[in-house]
PDB file of N, CA and C in Angstrom:
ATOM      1  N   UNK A   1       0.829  -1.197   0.000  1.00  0.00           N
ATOM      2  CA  UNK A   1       0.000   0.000   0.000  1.00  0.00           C
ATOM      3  C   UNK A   1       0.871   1.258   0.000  1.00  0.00           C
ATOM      4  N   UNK A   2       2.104   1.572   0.973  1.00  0.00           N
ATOM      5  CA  UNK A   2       2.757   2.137   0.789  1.00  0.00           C
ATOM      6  C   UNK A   2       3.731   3.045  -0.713  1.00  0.00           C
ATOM      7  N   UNK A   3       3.706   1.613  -1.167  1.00  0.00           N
ATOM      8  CA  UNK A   3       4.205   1.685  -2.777  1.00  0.00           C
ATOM      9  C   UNK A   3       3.712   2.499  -3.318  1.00  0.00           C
ATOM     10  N   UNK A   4       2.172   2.410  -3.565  1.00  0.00           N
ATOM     11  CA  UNK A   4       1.056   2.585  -4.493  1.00  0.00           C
ATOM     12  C   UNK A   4       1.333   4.075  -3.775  1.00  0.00           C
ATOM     13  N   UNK A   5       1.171   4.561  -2.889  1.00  0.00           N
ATOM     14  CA  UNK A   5       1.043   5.804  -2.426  1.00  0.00           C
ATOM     15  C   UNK A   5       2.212   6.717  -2.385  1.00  0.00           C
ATOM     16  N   UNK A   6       3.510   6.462  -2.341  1.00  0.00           N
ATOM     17  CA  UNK A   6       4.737   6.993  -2.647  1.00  0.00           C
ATOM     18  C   UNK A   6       4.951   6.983  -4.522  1.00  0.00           C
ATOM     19  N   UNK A   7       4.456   5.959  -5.063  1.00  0.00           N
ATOM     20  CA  UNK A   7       4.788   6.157  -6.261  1.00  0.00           C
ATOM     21  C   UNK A   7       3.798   7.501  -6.755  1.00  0.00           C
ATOM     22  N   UNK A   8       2.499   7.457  -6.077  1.00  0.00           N
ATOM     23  CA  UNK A   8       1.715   8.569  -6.882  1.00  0.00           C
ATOM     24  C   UNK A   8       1.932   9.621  -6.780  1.00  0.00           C
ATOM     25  N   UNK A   9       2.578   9.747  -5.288  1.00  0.00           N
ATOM     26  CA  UNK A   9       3.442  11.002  -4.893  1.00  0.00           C
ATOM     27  C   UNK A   9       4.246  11.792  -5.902  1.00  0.00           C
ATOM     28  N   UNK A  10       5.343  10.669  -5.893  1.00  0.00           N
ATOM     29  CA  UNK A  10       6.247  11.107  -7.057  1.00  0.00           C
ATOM     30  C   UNK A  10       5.760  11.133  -8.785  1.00  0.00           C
ATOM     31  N   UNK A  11       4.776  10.680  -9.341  1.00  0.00           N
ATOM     32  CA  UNK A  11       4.318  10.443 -10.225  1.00  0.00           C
ATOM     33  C   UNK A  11       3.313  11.906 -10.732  1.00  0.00           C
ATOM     34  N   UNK A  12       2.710  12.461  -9.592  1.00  0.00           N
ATOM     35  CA  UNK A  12       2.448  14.037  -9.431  1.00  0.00           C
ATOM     36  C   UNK A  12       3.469  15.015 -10.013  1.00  0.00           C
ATOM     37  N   UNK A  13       4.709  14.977  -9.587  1.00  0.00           N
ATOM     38  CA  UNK A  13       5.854  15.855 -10.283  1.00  0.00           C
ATOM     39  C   UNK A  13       5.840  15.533 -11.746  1.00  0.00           C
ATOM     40  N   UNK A  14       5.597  14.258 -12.308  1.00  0.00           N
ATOM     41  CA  UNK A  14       5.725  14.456 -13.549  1.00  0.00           C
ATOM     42  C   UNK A  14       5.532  15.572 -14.521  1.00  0.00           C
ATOM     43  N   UNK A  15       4.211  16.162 -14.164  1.00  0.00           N
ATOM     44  CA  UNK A  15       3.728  17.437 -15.137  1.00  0.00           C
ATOM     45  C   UNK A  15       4.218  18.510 -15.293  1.00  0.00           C
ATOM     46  N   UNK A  16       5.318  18.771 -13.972  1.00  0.00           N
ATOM     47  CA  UNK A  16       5.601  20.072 -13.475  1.00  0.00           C
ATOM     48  C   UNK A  16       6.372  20.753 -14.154  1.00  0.00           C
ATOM     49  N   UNK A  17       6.925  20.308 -15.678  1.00  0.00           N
ATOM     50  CA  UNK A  17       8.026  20.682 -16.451  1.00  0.00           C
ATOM     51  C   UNK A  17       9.301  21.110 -15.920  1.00  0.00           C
ATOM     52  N   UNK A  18       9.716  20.508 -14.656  1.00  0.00           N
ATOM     53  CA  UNK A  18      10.963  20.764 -14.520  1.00  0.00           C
ATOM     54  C   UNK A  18      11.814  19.605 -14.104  1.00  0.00           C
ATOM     55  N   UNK A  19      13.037  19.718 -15.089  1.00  0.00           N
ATOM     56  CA  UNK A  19      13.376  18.536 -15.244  1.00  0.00           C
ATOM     57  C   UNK A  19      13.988  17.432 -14.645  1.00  0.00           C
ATOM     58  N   UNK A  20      14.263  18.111 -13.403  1.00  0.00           N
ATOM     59  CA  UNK A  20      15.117  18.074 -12.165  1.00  0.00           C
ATOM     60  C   UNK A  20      14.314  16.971 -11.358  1.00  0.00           C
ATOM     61  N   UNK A  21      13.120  17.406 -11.261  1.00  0.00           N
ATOM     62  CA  UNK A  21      12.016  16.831 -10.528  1.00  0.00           C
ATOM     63  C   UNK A  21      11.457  15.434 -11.226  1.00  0.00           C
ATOM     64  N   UNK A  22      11.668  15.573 -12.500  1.00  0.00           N
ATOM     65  CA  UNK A  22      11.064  14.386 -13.904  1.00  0.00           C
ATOM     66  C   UNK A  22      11.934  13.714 -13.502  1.00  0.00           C
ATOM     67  N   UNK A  23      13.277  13.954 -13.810  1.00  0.00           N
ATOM     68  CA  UNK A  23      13.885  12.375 -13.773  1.00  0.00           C
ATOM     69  C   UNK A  23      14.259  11.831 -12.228  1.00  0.00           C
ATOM     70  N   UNK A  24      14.082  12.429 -11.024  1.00  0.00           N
ATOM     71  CA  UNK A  24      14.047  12.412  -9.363  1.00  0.00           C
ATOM     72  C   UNK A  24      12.800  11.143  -9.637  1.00  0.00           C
ATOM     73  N   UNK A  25      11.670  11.961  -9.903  1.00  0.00           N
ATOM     74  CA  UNK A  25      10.307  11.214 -10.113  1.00  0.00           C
ATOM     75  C   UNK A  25      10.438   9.607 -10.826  1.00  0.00           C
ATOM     76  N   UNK A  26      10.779   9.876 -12.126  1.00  0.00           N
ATOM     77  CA  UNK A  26      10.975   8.284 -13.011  1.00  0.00           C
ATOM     78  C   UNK A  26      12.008   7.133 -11.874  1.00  0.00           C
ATOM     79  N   UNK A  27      12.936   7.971 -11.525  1.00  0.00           N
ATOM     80  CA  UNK A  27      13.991   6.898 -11.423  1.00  0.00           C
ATOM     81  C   UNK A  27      13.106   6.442  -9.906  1.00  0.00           C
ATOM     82  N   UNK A  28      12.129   7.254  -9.046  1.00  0.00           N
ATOM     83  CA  UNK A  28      11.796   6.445  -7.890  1.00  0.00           C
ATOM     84  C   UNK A  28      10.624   5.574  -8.313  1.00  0.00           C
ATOM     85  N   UNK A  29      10.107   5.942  -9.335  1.00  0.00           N
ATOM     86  CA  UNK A  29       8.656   5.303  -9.855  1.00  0.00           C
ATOM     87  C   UNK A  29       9.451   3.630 -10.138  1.00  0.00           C
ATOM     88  N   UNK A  30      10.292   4.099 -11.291  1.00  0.00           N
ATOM     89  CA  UNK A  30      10.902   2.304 -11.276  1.00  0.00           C
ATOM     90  C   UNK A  30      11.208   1.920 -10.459  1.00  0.00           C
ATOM     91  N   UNK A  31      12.119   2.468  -9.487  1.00  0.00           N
ATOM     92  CA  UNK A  31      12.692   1.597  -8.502  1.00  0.00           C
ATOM     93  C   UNK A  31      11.636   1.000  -7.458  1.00  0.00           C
ATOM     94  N   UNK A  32      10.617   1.787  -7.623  1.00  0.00           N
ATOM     95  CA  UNK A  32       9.381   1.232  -6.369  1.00  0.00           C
ATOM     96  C   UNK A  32       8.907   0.145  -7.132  1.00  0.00           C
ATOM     97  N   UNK A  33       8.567  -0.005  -8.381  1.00  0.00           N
ATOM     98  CA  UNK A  33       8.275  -0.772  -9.461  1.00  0.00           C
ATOM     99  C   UNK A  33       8.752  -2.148  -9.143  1.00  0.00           C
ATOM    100  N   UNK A  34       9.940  -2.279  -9.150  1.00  0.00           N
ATOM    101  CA  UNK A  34      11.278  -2.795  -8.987  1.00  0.00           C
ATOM    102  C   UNK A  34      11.349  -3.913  -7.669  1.00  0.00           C
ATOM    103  N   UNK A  35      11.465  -2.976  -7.102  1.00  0.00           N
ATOM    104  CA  UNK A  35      11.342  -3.475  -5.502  1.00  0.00           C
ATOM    105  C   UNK A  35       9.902  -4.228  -5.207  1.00  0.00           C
ATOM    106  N   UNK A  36       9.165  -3.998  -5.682  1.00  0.00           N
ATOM    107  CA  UNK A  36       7.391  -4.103  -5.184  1.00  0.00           C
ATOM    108  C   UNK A  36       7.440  -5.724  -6.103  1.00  0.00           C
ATOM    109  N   UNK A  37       7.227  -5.297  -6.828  1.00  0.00           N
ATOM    110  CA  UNK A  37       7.159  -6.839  -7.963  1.00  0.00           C
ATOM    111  C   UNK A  37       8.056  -7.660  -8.294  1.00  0.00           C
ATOM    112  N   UNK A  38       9.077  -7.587  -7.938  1.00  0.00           N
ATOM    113  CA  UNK A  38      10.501  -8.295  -8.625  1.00  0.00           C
ATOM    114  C   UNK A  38      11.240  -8.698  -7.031  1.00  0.00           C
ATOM    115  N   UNK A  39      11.994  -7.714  -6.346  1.00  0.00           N
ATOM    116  CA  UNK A  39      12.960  -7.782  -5.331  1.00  0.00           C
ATOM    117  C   UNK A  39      12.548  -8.362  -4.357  1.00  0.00           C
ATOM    118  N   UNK A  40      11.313  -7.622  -3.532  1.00  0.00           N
ATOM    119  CA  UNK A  40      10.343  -8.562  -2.416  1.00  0.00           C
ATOM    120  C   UNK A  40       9.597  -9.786  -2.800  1.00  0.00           C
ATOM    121  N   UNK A  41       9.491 -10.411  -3.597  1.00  0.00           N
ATOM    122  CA  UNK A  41       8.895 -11.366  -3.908  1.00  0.00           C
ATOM    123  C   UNK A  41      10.183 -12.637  -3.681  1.00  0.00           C
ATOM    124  N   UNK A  42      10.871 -11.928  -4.389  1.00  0.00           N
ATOM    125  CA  UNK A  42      12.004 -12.660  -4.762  1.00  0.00           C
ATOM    126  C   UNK A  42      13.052 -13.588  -3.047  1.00  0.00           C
ATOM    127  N   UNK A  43      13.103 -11.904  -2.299  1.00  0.00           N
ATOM    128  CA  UNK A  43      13.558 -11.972  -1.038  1.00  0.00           C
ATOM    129  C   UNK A  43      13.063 -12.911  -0.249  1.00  0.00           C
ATOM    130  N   UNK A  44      11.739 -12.423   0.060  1.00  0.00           N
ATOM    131  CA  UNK A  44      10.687 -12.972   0.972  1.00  0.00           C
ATOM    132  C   UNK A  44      10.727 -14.511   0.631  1.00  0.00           C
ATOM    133  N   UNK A  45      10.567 -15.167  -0.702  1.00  0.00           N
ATOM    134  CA  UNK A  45      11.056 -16.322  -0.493  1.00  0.00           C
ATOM    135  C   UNK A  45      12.067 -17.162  -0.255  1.00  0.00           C
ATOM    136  N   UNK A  46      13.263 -16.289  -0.724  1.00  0.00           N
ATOM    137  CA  UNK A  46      14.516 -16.809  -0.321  1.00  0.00           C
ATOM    138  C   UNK A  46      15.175 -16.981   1.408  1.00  0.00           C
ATOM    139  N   UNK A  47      14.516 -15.707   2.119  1.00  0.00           N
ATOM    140  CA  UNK A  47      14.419 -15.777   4.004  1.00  0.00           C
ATOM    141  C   UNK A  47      13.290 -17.402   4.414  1.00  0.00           C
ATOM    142  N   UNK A  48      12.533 -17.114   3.554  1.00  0.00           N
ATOM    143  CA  UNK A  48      11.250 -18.557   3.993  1.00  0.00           C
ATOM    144  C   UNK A  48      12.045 -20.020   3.982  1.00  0.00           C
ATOM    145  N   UNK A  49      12.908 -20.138   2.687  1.00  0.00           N
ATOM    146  CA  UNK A  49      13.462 -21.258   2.463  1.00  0.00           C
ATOM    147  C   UNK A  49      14.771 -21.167   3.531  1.00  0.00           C
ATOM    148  N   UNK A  50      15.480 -20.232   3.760  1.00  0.00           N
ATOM    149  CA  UNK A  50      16.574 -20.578   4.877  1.00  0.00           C
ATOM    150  C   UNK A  50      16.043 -20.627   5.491  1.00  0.00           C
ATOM    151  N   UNK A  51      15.115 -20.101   5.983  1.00  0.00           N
ATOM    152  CA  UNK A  51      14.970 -20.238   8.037  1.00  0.00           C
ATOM    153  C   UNK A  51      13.863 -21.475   7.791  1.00  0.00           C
ATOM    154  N   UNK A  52      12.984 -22.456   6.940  1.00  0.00           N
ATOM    155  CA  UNK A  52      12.772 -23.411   7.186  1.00  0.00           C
ATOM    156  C   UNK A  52      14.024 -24.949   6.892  1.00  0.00           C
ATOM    157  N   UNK A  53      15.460 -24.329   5.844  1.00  0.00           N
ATOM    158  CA  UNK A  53      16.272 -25.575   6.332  1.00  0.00           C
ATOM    159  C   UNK A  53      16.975 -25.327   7.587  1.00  0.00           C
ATOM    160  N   UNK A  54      17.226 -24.046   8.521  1.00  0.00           N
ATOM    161  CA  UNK A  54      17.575 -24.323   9.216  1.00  0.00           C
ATOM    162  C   UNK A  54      16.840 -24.512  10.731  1.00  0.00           C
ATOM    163  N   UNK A  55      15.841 -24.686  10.562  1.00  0.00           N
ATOM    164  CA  UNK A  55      14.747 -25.704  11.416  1.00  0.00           C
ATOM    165  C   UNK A  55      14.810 -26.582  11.624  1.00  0.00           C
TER     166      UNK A  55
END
């Protein structure tokens, strides 16, 4: 939920024509992108599988 709400944040600056702020904006939009669908998914199962072999 967090995601969704920080990305729109930054996703607001888009319009603002300044360019400083555009590419600040893109590069956090992917990286939340990034992190949200790809990295935590990825993580979260890899902590599940160690700490159940070392059980």
């Amino acid at each position: 939920m967090a995601v969704i709400i920080l990305a729109g944040t930054f996703a607001a600056m888009l319009p603002s024509g300044i360019l400083t702020l555009m590419q600040v904006s893109v590069c956090v939009v992917i990286g939340l992108v990034l992190l949200a669908f790809f990295l935590l998914p990825l993580l979260f199962n890899s902590l599940m599988r160690i700490k159940r072999d070392i059980i």
